[in-house]
N, C-alpha and C. Protein backbone atom coordinates (compact mmCIF):
# COMPACT_ATOMS: atom_id res chain seq x y z
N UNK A 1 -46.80 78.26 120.12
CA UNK A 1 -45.57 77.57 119.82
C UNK A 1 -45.79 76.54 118.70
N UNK A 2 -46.95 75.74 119.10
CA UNK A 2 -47.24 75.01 118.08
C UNK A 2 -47.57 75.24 116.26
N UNK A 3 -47.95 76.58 116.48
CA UNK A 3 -48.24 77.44 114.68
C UNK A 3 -46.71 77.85 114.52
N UNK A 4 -46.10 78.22 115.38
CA UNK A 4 -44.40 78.79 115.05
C UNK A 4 -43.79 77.83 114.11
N UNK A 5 -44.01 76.31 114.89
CA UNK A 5 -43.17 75.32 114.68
C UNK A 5 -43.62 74.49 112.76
N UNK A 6 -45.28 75.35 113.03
CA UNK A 6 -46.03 74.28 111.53
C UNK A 6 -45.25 75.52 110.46
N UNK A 7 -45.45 77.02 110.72
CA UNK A 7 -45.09 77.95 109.56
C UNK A 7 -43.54 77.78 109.26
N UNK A 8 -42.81 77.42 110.05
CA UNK A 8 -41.31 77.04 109.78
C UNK A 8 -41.04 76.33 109.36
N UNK A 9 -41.57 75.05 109.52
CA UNK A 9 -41.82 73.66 108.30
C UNK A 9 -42.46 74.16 107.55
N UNK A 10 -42.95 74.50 106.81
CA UNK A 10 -43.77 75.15 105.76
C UNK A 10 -42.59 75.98 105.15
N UNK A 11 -42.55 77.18 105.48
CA UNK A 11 -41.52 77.91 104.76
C UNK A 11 -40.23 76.75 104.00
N UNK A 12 -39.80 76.20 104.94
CA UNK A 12 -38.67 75.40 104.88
C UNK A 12 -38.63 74.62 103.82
N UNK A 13 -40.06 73.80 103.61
CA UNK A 13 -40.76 72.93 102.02
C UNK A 13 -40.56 74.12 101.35
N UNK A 14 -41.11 75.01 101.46
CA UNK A 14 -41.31 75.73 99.78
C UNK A 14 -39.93 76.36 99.43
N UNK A 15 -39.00 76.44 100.47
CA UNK A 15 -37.52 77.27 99.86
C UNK A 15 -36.92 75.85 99.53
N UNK A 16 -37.13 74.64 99.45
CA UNK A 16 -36.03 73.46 98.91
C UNK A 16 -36.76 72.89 98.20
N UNK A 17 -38.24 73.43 97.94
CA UNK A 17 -38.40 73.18 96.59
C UNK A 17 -38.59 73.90 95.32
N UNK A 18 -38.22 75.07 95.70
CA UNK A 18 -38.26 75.64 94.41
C UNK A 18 -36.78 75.97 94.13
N UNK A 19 -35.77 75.19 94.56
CA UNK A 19 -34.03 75.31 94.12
C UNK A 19 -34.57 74.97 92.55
N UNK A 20 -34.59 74.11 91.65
CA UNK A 20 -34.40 73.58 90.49
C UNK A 20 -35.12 73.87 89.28
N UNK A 21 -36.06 74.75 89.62
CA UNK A 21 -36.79 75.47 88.47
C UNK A 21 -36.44 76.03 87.13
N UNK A 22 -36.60 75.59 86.06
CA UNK A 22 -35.92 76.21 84.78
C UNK A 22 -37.24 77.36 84.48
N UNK A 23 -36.45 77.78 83.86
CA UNK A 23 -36.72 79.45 83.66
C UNK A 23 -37.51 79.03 82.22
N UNK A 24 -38.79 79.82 81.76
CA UNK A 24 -39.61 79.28 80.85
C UNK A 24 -39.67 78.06 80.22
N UNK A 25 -39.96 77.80 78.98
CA UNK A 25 -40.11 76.39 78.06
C UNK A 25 -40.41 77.00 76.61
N UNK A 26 -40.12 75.68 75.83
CA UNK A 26 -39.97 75.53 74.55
C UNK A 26 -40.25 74.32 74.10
N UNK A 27 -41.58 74.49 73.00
CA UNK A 27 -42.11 73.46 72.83
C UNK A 27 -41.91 73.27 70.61
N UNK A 28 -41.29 72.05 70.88
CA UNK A 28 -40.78 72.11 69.12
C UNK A 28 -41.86 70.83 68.45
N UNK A 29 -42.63 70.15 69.15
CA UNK A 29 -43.30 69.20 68.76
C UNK A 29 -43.83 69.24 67.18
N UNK A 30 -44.27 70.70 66.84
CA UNK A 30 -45.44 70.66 65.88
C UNK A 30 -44.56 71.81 64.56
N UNK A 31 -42.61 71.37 65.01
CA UNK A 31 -41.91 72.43 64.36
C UNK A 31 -41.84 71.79 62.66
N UNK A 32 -42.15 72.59 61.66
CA UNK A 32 -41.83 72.14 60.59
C UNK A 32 -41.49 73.38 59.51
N UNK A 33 -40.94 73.22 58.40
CA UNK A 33 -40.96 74.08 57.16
C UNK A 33 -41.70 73.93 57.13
N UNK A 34 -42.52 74.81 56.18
CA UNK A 34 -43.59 74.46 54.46
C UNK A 34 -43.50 75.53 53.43
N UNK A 35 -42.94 75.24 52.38
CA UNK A 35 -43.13 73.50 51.96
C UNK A 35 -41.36 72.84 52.56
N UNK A 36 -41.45 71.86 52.86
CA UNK A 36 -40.18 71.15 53.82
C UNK A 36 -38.83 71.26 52.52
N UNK A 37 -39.11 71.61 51.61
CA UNK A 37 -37.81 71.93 50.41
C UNK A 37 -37.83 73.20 49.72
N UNK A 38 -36.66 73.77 49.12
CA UNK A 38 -36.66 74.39 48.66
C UNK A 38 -35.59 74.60 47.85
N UNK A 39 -35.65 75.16 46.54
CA UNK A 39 -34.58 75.01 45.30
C UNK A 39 -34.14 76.29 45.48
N UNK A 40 -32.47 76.15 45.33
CA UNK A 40 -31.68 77.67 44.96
C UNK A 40 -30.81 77.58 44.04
N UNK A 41 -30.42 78.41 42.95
CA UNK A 41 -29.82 78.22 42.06
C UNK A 41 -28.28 78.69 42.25
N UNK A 42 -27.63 77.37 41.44
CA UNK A 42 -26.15 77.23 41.38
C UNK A 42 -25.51 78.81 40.54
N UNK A 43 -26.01 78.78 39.06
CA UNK A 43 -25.65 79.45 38.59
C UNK A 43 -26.37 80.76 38.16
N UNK A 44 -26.21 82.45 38.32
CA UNK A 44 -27.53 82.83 37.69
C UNK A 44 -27.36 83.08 36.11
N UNK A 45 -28.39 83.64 35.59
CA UNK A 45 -28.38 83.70 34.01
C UNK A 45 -28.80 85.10 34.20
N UNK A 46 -27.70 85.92 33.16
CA UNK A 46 -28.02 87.20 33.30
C UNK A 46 -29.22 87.77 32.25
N UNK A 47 -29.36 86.80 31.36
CA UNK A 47 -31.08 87.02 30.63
C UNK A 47 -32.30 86.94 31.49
N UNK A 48 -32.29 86.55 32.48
CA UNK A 48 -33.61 86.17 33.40
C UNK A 48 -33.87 87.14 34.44
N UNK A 49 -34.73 88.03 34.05
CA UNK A 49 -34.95 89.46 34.62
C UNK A 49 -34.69 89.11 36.56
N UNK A 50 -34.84 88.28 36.65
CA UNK A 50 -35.25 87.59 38.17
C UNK A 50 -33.56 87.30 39.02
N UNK A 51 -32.88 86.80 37.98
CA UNK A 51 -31.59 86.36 38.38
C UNK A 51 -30.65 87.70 37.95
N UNK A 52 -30.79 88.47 37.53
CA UNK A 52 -30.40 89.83 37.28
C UNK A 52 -30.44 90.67 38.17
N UNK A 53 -31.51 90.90 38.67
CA UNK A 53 -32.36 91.66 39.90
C UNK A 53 -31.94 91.19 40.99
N UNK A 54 -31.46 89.81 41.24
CA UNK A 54 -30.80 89.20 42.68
C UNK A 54 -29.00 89.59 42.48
N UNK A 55 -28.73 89.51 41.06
CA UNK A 55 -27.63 89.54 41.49
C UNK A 55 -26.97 91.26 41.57
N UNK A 56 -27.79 92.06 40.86
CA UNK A 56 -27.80 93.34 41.24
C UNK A 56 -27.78 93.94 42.38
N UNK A 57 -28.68 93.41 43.27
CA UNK A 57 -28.74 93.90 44.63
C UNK A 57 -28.48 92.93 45.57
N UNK A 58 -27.70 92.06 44.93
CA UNK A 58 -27.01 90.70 45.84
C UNK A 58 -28.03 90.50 46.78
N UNK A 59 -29.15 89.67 46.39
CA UNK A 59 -30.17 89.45 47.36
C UNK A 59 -29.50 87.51 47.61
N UNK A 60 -29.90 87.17 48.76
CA UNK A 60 -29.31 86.04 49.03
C UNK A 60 -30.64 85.23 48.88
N UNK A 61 -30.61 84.01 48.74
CA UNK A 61 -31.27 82.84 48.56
C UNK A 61 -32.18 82.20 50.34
N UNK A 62 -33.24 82.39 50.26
CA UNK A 62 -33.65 82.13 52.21
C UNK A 62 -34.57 81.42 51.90
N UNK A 63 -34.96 80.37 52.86
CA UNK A 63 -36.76 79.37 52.94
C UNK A 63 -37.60 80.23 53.42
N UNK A 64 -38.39 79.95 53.88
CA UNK A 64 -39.61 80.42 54.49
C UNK A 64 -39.55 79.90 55.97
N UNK A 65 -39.47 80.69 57.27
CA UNK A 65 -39.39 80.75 58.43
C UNK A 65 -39.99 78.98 58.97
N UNK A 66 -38.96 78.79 59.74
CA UNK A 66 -39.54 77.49 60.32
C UNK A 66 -40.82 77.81 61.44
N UNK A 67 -42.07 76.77 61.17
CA UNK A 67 -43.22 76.79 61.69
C UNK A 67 -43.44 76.39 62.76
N UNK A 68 -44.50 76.62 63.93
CA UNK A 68 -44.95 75.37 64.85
C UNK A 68 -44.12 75.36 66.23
N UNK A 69 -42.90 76.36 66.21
CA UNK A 69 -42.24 76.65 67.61
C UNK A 69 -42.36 77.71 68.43
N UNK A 70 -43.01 77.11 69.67
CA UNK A 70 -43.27 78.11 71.07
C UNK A 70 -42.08 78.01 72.34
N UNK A 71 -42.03 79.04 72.33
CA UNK A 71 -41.45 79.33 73.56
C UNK A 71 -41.11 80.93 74.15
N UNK A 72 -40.07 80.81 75.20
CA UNK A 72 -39.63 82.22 76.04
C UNK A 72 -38.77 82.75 74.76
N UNK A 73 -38.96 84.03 74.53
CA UNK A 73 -37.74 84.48 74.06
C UNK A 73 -36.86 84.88 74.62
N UNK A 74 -35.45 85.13 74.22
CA UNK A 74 -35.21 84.96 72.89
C UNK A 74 -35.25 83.66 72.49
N UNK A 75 -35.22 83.33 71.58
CA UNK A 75 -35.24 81.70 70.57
C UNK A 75 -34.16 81.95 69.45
N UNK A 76 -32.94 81.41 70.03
CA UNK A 76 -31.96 80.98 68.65
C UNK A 76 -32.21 79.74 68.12
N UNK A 77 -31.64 80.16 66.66
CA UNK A 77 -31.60 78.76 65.68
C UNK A 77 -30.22 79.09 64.90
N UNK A 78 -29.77 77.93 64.68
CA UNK A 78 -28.50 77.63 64.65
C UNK A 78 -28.29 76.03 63.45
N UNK A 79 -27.77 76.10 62.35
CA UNK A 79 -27.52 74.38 62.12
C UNK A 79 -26.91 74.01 62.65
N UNK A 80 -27.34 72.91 62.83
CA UNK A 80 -26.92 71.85 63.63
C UNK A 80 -26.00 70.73 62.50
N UNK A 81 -26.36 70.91 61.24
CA UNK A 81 -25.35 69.64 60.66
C UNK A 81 -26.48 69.72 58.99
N UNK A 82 -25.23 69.66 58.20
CA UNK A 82 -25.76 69.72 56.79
C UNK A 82 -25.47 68.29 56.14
N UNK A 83 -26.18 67.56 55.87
CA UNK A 83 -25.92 65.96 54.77
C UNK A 83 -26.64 66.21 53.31
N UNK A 84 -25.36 65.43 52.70
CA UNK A 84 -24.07 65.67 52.76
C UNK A 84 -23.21 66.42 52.63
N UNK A 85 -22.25 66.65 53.83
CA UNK A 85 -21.62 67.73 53.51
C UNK A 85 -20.43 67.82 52.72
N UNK A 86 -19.78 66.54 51.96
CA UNK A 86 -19.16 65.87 51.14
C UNK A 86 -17.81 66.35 51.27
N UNK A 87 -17.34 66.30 53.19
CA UNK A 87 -16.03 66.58 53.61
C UNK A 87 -15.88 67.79 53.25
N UNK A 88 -16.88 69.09 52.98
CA UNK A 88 -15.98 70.01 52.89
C UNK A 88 -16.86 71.02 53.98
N UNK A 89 -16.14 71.91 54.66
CA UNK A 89 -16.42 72.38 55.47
C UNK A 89 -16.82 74.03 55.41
N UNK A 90 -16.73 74.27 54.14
CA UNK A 90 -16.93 75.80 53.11
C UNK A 90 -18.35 75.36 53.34
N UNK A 91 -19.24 74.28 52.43
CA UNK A 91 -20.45 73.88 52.61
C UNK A 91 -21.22 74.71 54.15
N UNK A 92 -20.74 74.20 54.97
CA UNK A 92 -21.42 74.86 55.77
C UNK A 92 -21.25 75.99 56.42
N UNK A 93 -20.14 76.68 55.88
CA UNK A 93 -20.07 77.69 56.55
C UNK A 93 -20.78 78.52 55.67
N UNK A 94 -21.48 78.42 54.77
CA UNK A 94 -21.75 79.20 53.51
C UNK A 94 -23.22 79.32 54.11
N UNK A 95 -24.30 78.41 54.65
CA UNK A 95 -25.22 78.20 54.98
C UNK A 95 -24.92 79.09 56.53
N UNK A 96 -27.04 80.18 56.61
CA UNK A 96 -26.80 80.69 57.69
C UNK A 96 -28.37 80.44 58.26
N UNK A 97 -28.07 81.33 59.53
CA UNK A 97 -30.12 80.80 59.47
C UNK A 97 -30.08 82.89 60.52
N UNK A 98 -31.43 83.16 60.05
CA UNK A 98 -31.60 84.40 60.45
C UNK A 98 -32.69 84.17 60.74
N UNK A 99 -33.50 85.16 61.40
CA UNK A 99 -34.88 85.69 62.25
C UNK A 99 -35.83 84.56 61.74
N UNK A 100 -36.00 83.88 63.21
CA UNK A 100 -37.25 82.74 63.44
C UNK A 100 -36.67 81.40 62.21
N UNK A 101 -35.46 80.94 61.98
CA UNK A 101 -35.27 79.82 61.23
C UNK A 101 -35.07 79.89 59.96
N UNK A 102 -35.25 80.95 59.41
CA UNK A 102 -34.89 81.15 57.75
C UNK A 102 -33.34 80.81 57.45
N UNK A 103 -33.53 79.53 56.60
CA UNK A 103 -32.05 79.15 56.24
C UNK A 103 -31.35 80.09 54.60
N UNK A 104 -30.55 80.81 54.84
CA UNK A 104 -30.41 81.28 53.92
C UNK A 104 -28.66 80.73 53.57
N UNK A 105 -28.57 81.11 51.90
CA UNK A 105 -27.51 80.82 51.14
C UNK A 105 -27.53 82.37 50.54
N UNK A 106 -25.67 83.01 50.39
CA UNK A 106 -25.64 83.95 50.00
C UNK A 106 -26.11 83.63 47.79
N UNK A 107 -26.38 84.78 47.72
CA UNK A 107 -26.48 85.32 46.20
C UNK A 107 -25.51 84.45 45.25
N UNK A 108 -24.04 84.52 45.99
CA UNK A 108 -23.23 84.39 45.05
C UNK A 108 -22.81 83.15 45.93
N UNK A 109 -22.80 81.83 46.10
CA UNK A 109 -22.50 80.93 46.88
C UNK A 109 -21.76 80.26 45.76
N UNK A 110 -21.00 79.05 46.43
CA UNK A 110 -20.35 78.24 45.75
C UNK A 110 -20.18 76.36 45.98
N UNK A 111 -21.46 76.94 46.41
CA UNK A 111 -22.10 75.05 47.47
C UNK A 111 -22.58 74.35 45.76
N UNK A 112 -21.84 73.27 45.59
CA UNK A 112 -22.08 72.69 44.36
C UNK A 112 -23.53 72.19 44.04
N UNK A 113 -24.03 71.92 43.17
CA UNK A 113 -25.41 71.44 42.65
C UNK A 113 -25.23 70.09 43.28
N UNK A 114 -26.67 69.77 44.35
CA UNK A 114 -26.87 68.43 44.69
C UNK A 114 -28.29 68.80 45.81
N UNK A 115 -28.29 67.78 46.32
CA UNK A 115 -29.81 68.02 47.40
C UNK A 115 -28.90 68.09 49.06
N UNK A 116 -29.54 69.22 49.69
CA UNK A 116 -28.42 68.79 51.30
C UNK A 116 -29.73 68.87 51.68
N UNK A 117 -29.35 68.24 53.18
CA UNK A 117 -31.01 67.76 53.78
C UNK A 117 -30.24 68.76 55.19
N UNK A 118 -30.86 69.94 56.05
CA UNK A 118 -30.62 70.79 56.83
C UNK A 118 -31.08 69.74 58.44
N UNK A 119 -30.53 70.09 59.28
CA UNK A 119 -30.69 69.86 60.75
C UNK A 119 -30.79 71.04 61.78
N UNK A 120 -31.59 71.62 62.29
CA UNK A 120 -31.65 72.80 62.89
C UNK A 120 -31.60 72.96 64.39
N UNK A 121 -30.67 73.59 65.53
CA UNK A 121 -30.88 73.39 66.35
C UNK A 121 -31.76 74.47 66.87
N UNK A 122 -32.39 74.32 67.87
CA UNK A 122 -33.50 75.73 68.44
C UNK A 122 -33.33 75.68 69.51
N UNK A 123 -32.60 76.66 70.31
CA UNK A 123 -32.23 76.85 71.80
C UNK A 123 -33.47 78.54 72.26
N UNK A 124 -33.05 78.12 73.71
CA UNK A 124 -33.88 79.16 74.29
C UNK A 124 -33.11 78.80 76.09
N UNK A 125 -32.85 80.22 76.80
CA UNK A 125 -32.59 80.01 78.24
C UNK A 125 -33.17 78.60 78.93
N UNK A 126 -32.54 77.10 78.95
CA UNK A 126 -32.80 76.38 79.54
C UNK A 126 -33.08 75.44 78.60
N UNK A 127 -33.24 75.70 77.58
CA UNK A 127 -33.93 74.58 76.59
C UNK A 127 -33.20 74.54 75.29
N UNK A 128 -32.81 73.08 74.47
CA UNK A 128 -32.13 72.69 73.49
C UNK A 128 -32.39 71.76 72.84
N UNK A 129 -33.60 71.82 71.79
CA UNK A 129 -33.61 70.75 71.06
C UNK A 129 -33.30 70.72 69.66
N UNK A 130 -33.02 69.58 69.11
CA UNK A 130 -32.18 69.38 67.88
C UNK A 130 -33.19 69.08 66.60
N UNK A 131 -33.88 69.52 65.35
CA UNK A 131 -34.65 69.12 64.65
C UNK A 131 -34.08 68.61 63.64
N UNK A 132 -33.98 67.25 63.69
CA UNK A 132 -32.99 66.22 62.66
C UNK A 132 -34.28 66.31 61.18
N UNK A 133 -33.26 66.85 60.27
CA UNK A 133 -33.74 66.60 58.87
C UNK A 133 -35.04 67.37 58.43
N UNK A 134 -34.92 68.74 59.40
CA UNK A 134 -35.81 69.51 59.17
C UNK A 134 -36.47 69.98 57.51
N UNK A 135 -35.61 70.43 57.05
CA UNK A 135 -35.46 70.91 55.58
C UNK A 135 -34.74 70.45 54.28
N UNK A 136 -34.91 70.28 53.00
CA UNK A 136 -34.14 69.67 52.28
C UNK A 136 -33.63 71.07 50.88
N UNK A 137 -32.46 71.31 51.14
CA UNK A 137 -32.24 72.40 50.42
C UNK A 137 -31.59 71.87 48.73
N UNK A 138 -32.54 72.00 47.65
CA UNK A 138 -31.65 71.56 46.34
C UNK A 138 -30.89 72.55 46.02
N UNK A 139 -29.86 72.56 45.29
CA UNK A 139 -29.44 73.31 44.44
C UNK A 139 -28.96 72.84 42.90
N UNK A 140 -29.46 73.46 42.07
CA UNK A 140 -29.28 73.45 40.79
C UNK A 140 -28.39 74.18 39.79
């Protein structure tokens, strides 16, 4: 009677404590670009074999994958907020982010020449953190 009574308290601890458990983790501590900027051009020039070739096959403008983040997959990234976005709201809709953090701008964009500094959010089942001022995107 006495082992009946200890395995039933027992069971009883381990089913009220494992109610609150989040489902994997995501660790952004050591998340960064490199190099943390990157230039895309405003206008192309159809003399410049390079800007010819992008705009031929409308290749879009992307960084280099954000670094340094672990977790469960899947792992979305998402902006979180473009400065400055100088009240207009085209600005960011123009800006996208694809596979593992690559912020890309289409080919033919119309985001005026200036420096925007990117904010990235990185979600995962259970987990949401915000990377303020991740990237600094010029355009020229």
């Amino acid at each position: 009677m006495k082992y009946t009574w200890i395995i039933t308290l027992l069971t009883t601890l381990m089913y009220c404590g494992c109610d609150d458990v989040k489902v994997g983790y995501l660790f952004t501590q050591n998340a960064k670009y490199t190099p943390d900027s990157v230039v895309f051009k405003a206008n192309l020039d159809e003399a410049n074999p390079d800007d010819a070739h992008r705009k031929k096959f409308e290749i879009p403008w992307q960084s280099q994958p954000v670094e340094g983040i672990q977790g469960t997959n899947p792992i979305h990234y998402t902006i979180e907020r473009i400065y400055p976005d100088n009240d207009n709201p085209e600005i960011l809709n123009q800006f996208s982010t694809v596979q593992k953090g690559v912020i890309q701008l289409p080919w033919n964009h119309t985001v005026p020449q200036g420096k925007y500094i990117v904010s990235l959010r990185v979600s995962n089942e259970g987990y949401t953190v915000v990377l303020d001022s991740v990237l600094t995107v010029i355009v020229r």
